[in-house]
PDB file of N, CA and C in Angstrom:
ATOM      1  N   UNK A   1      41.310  59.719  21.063  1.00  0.00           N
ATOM      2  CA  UNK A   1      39.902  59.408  20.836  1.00  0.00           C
ATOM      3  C   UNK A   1      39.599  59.473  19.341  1.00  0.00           C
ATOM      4  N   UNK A   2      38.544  58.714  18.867  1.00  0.00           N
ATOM      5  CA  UNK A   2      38.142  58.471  17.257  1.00  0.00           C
ATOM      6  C   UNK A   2      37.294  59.629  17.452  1.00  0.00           C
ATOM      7  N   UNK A   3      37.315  60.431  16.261  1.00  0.00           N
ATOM      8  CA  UNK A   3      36.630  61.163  15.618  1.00  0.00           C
ATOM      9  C   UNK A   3      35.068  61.177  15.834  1.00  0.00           C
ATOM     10  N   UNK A   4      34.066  61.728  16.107  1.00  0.00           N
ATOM     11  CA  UNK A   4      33.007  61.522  15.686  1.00  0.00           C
ATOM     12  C   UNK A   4      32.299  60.328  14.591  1.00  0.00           C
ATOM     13  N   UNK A   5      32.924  61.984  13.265  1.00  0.00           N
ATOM     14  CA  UNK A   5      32.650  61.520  11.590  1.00  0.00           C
ATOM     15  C   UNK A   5      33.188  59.743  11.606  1.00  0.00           C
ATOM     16  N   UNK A   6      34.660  59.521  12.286  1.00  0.00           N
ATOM     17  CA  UNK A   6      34.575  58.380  11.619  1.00  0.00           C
ATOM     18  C   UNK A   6      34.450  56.998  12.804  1.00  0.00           C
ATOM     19  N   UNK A   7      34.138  57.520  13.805  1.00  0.00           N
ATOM     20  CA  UNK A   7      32.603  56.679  14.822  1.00  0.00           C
ATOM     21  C   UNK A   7      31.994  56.174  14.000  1.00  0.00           C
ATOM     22  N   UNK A   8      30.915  57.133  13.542  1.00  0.00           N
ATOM     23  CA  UNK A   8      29.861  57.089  13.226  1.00  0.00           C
ATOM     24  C   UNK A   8      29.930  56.178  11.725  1.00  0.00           C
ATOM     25  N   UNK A   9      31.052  56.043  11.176  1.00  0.00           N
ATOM     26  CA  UNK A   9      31.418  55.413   9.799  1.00  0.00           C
ATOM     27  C   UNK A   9      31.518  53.873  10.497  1.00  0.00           C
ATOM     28  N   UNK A  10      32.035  53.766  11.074  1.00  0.00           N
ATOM     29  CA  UNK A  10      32.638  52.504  11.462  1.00  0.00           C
ATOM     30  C   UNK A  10      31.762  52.068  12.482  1.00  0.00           C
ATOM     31  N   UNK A  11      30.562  51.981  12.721  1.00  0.00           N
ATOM     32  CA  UNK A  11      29.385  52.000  13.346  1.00  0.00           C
ATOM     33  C   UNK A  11      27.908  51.892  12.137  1.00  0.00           C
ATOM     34  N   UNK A  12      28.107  51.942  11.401  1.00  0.00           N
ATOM     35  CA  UNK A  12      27.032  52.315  10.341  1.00  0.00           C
ATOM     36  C   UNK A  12      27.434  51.340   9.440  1.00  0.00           C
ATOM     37  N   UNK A  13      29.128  50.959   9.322  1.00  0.00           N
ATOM     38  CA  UNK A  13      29.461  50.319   8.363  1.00  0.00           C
ATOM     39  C   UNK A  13      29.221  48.775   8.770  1.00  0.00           C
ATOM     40  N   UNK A  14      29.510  48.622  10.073  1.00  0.00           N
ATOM     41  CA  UNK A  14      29.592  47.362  11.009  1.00  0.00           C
ATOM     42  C   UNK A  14      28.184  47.088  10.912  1.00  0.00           C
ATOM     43  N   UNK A  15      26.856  47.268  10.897  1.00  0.00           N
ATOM     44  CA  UNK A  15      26.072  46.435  10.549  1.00  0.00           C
ATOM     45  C   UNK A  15      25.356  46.565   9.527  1.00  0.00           C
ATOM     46  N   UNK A  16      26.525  46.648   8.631  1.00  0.00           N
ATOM     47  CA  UNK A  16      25.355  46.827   6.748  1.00  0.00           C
ATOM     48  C   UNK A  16      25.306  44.741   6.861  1.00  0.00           C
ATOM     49  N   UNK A  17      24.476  44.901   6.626  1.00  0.00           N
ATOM     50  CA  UNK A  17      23.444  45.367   5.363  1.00  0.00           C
ATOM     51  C   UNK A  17      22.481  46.105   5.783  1.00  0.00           C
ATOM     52  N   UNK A  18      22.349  46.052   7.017  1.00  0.00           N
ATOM     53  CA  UNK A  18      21.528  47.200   7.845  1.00  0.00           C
ATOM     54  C   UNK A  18      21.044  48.210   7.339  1.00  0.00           C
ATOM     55  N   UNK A  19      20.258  48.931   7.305  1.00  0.00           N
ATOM     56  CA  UNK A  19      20.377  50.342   7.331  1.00  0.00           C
ATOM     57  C   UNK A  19      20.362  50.858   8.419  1.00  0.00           C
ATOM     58  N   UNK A  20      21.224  51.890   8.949  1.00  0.00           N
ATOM     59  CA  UNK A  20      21.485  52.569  10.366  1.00  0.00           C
ATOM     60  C   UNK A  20      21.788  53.677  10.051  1.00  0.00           C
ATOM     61  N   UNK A  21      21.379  54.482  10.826  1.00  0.00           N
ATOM     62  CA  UNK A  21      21.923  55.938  10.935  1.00  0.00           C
ATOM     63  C   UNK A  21      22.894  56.084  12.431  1.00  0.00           C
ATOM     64  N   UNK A  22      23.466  57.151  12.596  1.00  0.00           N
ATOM     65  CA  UNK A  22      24.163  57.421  13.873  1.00  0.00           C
ATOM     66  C   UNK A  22      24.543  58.736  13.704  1.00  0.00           C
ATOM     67  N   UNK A  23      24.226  59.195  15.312  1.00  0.00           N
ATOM     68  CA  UNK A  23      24.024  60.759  14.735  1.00  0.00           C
ATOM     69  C   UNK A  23      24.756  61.033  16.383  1.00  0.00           C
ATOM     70  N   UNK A  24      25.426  62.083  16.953  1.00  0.00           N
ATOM     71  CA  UNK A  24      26.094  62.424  17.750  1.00  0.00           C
ATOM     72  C   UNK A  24      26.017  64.139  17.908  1.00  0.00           C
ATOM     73  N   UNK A  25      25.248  64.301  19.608  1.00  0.00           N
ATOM     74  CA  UNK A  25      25.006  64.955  19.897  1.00  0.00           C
ATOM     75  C   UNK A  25      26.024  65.993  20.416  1.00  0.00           C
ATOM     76  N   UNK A  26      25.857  67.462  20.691  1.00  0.00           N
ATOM     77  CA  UNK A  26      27.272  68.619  21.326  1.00  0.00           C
ATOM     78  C   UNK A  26      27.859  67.616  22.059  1.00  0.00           C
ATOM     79  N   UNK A  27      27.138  66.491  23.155  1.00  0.00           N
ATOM     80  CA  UNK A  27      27.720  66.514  24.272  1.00  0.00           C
ATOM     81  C   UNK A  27      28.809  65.088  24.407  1.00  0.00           C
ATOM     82  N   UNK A  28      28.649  64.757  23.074  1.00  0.00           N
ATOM     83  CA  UNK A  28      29.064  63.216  22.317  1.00  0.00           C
ATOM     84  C   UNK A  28      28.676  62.094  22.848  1.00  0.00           C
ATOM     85  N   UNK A  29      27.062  62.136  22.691  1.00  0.00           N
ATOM     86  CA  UNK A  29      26.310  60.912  23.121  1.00  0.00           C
ATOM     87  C   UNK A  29      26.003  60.595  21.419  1.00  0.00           C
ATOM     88  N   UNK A  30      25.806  59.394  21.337  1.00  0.00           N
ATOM     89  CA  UNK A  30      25.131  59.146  19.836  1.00  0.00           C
ATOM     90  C   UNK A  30      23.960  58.187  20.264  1.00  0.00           C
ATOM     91  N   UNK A  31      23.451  58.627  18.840  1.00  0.00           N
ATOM     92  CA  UNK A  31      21.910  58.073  18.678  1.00  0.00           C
ATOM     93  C   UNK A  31      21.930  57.383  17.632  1.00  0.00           C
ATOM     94  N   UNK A  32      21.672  55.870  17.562  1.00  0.00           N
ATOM     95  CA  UNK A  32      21.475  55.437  16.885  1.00  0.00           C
ATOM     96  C   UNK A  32      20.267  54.470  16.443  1.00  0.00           C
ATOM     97  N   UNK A  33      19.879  54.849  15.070  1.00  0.00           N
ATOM     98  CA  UNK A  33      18.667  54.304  14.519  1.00  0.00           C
ATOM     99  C   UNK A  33      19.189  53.120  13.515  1.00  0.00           C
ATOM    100  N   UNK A  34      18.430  52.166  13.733  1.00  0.00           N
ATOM    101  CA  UNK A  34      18.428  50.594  13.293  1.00  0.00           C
ATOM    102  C   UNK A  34      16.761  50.756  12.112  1.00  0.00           C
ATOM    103  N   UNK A  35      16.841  50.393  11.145  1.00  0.00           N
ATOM    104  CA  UNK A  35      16.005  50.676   9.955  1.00  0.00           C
ATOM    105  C   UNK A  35      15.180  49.638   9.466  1.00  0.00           C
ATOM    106  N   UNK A  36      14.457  48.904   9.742  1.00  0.00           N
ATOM    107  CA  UNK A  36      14.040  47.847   9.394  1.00  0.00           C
ATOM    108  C   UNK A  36      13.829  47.552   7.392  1.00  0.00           C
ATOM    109  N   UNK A  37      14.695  47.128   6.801  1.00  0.00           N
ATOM    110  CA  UNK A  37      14.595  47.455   5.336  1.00  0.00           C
ATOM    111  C   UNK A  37      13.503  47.335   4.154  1.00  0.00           C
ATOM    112  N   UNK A  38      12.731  46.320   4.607  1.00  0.00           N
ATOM    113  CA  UNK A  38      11.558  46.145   3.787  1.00  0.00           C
ATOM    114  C   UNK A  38       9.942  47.313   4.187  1.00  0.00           C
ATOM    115  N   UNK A  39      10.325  47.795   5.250  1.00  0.00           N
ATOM    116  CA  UNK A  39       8.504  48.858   5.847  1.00  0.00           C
ATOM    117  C   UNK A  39       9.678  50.085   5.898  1.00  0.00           C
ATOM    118  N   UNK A  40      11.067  50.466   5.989  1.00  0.00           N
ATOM    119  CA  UNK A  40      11.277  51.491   6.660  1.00  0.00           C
ATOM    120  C   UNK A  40      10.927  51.929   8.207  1.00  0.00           C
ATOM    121  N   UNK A  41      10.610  51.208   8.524  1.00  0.00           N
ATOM    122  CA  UNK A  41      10.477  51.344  10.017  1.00  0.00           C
ATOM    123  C   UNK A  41      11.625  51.550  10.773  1.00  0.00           C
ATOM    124  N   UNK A  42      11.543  52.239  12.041  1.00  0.00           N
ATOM    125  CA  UNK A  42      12.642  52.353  13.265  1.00  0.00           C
ATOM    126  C   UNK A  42      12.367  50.923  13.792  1.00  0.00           C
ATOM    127  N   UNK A  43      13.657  49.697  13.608  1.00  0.00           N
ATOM    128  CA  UNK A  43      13.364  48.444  14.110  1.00  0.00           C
ATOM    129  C   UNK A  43      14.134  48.888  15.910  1.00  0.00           C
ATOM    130  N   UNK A  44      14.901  49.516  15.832  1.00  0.00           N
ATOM    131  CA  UNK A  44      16.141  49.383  17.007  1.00  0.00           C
ATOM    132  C   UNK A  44      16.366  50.879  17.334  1.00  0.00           C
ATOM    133  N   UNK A  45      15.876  51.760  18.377  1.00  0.00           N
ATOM    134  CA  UNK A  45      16.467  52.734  18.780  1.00  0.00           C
ATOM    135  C   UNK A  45      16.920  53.024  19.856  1.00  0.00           C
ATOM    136  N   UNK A  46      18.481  53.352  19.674  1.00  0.00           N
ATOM    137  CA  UNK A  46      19.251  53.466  20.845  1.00  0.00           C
ATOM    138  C   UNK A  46      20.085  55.054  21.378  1.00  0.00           C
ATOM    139  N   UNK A  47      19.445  55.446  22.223  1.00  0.00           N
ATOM    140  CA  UNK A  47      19.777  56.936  22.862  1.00  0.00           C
ATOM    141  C   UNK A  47      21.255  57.024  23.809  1.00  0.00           C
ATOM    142  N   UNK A  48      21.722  57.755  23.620  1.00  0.00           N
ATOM    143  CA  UNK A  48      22.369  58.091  24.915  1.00  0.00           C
ATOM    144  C   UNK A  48      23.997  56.836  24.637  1.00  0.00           C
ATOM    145  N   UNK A  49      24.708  56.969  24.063  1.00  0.00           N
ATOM    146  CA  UNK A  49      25.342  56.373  24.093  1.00  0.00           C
ATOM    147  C   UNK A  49      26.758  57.002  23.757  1.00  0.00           C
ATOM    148  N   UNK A  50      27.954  56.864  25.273  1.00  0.00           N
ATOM    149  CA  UNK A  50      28.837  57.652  25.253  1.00  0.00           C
ATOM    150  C   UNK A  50      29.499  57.571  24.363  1.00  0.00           C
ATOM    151  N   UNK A  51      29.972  58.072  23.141  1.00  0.00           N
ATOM    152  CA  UNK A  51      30.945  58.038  22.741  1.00  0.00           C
ATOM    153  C   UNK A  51      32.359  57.726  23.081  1.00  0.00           C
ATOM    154  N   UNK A  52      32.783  58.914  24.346  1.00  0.00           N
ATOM    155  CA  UNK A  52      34.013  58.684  24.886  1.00  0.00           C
ATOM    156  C   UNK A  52      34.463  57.405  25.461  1.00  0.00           C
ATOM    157  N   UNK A  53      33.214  56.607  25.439  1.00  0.00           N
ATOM    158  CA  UNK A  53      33.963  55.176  26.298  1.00  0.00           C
ATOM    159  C   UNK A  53      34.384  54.137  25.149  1.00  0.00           C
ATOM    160  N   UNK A  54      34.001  54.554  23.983  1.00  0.00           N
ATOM    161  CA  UNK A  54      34.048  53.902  22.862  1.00  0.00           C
ATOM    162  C   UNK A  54      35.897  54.168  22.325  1.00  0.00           C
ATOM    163  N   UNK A  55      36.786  53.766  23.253  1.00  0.00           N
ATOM    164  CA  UNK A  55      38.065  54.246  22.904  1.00  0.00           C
ATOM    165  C   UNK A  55      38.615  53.341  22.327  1.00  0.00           C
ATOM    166  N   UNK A  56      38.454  52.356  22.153  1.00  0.00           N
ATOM    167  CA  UNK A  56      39.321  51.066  21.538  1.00  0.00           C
ATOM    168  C   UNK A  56      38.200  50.361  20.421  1.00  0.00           C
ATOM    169  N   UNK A  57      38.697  49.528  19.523  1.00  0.00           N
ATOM    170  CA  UNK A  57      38.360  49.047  18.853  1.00  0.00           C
ATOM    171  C   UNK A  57      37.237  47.617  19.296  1.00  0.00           C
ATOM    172  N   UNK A  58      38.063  47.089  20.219  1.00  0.00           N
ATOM    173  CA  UNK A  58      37.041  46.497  21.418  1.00  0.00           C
ATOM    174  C   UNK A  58      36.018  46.437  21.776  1.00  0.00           C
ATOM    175  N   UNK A  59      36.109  47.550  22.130  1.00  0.00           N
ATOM    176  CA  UNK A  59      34.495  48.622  22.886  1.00  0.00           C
ATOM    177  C   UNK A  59      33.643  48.975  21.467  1.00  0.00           C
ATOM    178  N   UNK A  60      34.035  49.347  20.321  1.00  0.00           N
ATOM    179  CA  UNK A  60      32.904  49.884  19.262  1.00  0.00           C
ATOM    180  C   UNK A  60      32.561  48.195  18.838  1.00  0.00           C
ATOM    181  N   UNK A  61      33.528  46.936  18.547  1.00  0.00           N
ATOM    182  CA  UNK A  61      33.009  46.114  18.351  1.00  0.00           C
ATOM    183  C   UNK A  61      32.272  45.158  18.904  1.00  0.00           C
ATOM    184  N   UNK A  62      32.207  45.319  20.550  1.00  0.00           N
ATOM    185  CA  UNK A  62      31.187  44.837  21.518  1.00  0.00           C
ATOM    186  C   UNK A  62      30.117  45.353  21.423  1.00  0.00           C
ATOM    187  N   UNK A  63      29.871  46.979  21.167  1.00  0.00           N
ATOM    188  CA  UNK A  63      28.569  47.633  20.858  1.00  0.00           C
ATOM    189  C   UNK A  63      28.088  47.118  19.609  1.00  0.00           C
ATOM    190  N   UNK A  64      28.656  46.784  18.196  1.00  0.00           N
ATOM    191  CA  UNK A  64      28.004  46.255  16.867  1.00  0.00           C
ATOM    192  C   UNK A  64      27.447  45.029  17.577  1.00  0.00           C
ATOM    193  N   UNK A  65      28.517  43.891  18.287  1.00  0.00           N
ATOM    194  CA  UNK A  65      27.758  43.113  18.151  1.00  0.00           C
ATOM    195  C   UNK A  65      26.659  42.904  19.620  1.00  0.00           C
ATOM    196  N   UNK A  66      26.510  43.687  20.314  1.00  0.00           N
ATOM    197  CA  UNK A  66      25.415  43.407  21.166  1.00  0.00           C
ATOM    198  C   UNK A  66      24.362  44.248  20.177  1.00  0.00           C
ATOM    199  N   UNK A  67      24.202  45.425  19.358  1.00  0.00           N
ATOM    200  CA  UNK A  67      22.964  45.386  18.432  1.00  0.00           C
ATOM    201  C   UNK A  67      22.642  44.312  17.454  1.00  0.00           C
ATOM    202  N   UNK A  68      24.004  44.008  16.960  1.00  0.00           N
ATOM    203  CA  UNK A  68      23.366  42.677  15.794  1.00  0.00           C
ATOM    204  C   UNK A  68      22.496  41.351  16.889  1.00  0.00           C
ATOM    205  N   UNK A  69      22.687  41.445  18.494  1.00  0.00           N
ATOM    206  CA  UNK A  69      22.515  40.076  18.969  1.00  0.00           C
ATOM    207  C   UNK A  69      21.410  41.079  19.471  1.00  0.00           C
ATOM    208  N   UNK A  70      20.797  42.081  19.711  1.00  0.00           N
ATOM    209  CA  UNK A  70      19.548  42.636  19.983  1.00  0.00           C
ATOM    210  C   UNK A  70      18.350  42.488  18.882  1.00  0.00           C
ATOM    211  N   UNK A  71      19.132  42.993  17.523  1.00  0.00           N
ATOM    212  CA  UNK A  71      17.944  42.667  16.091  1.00  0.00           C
ATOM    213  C   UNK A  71      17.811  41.682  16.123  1.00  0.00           C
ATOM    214  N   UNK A  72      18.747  40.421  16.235  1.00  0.00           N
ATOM    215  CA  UNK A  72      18.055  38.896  15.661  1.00  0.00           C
ATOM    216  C   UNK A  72      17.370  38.074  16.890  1.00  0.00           C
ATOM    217  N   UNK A  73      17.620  38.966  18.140  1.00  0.00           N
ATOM    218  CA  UNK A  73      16.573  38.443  19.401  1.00  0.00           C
ATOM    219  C   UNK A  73      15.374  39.039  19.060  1.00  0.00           C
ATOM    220  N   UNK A  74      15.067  40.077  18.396  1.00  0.00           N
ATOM    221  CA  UNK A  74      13.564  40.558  18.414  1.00  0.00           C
ATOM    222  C   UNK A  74      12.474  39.748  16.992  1.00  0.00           C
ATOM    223  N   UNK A  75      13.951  39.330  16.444  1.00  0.00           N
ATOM    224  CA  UNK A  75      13.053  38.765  14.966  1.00  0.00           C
ATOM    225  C   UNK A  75      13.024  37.516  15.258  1.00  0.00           C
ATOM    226  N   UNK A  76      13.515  36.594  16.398  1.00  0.00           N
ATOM    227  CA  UNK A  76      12.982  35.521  16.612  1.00  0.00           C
ATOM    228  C   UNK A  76      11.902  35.715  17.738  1.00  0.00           C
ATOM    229  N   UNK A  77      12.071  36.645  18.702  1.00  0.00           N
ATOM    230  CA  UNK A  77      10.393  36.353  19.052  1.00  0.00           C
ATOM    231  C   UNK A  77       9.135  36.826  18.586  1.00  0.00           C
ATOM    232  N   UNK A  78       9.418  37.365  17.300  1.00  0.00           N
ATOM    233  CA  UNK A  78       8.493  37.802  16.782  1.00  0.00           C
ATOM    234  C   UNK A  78       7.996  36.741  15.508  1.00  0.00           C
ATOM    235  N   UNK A  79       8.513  36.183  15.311  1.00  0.00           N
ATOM    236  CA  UNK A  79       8.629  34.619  14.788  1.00  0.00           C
ATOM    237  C   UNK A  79       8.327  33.733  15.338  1.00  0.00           C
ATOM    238  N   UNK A  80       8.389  33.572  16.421  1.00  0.00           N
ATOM    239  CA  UNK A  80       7.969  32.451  17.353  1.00  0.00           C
ATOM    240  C   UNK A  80       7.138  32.635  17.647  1.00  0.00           C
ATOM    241  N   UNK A  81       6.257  34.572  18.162  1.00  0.00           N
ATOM    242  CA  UNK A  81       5.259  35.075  18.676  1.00  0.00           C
ATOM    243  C   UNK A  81       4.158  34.644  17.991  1.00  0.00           C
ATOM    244  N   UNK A  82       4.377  35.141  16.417  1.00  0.00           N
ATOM    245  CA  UNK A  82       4.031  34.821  15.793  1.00  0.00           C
ATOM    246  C   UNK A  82       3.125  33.229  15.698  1.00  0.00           C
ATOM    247  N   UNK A  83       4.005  32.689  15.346  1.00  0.00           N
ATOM    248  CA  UNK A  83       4.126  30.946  14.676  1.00  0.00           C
ATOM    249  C   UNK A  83       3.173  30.598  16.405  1.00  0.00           C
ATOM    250  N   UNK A  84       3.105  30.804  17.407  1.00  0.00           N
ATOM    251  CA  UNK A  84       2.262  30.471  18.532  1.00  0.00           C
ATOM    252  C   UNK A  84       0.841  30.938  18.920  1.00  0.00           C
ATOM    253  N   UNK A  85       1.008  32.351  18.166  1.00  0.00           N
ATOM    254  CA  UNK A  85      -0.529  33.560  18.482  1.00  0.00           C
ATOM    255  C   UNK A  85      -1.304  33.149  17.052  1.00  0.00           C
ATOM    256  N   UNK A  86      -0.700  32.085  16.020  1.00  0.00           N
ATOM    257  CA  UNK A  86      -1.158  31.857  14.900  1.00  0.00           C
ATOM    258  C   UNK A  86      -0.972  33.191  13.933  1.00  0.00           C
ATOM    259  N   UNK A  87      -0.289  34.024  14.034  1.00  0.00           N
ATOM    260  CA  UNK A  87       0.426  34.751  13.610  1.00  0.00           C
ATOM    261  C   UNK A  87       0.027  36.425  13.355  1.00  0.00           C
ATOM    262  N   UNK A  88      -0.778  36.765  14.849  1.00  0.00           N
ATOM    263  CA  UNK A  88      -1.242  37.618  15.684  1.00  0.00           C
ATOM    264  C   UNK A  88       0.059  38.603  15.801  1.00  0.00           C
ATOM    265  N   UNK A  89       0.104  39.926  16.468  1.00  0.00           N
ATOM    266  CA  UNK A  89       0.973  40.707  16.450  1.00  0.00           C
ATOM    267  C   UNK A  89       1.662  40.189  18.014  1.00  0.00           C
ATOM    268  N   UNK A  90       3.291  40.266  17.519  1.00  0.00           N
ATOM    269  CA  UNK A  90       3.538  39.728  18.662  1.00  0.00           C
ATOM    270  C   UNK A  90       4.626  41.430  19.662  1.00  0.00           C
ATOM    271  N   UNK A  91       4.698  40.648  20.884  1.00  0.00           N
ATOM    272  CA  UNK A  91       5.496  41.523  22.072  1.00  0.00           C
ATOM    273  C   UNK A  91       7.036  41.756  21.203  1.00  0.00           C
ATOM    274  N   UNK A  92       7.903  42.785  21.842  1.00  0.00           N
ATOM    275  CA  UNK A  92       8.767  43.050  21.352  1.00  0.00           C
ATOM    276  C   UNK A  92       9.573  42.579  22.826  1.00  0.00           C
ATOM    277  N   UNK A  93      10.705  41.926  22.677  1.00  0.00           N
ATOM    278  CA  UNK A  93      11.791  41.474  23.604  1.00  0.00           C
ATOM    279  C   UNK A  93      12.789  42.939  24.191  1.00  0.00           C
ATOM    280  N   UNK A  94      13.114  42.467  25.625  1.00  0.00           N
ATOM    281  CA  UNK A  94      13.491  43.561  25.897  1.00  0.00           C
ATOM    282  C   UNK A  94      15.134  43.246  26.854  1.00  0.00           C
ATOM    283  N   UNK A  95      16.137  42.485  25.953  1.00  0.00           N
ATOM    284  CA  UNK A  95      16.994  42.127  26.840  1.00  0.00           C
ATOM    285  C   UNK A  95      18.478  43.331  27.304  1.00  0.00           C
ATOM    286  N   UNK A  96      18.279  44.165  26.810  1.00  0.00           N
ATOM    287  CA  UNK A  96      19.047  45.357  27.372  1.00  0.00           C
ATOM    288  C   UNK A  96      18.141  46.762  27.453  1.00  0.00           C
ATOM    289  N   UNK A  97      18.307  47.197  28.695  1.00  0.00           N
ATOM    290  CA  UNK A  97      17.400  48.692  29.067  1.00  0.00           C
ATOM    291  C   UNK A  97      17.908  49.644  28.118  1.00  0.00           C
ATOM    292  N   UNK A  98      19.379  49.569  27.729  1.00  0.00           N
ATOM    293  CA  UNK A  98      19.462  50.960  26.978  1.00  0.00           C
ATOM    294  C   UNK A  98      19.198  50.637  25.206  1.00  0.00           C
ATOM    295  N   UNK A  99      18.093  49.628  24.850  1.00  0.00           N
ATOM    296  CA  UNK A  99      17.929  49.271  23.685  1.00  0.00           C
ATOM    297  C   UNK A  99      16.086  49.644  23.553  1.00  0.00           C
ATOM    298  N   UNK A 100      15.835  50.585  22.379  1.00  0.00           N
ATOM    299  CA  UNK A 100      14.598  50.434  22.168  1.00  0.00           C
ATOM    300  C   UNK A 100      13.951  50.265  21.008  1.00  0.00           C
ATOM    301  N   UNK A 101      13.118  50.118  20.793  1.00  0.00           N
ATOM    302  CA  UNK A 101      12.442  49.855  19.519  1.00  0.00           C
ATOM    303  C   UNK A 101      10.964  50.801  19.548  1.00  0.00           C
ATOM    304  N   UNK A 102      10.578  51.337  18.204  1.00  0.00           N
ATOM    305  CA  UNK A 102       9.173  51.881  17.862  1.00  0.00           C
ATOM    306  C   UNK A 102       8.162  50.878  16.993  1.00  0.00           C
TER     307      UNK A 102
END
C-alpha cells in the first residue's frame, strides 16, 4: 500500500494547477478540498474516501480524473446557468453522490 504522505502528494499534484488540499484521517479515509483560485472558495468537497482501495496507480488516476471531470461539469453549468438566467446565480450539478461542493 502507498503511503499516506505520498497519496496525498500524488493526489494534490495530479490536479495542479488546482489548488487542493488532502488530508487523511486515523482511519485512512481522506478528505479532500478542491479550492476555487480566484475567491478562495471550497469549489469541490469530497469526504470519506478509502484510501486502501486506492492500491494501484489505476485507481488514484481514475479518482484525479473523475474530480477534474466533476470541476469542469460544475463550471459549465454554471456558465450555461448563467448565460440562460441572464446571468443570475446558478444551481450547482450533482453527478456523483460522494462529490460536494460549498
Amino acid at each position: 500500500m502507498i503511503s499516506a504522505l505520498e497519496l496525498r502528494h500524488i493526489i494534490e499534484s495530479g490536479l495542479l494547477p488546482r489548488s487542493c488540499t488532502c488530508t487523511v484521517n486515523p482511519k485512512g479515509a481522506l478528505l479532500i478540498k478542491m479550492i476555487e483560485p480566484s475567491s478562495g472558495h471550497v469549489e469541490l468537497f469530497v469526504p470519506g474516501v478509502l484510501a486502501p482501495e486506492l492500491t494501484s496507480s489505476r485507481a488514484i488516476s481514475n479518482l484525479i480524473s473523475e474530480l477534474r471531470i466533476e470541476i469542469a461539469a460544475r463550471q459549465n453549468a454554471v456558465c450555461v446557468n448563467a448565460a440562460v438566467n441572464g446571468g443570475l446565480a446558478a444551481s450547482e450539478p450533482t453527478r456523483s453522490r460522494r462529490f460536494k461542493s460549498y
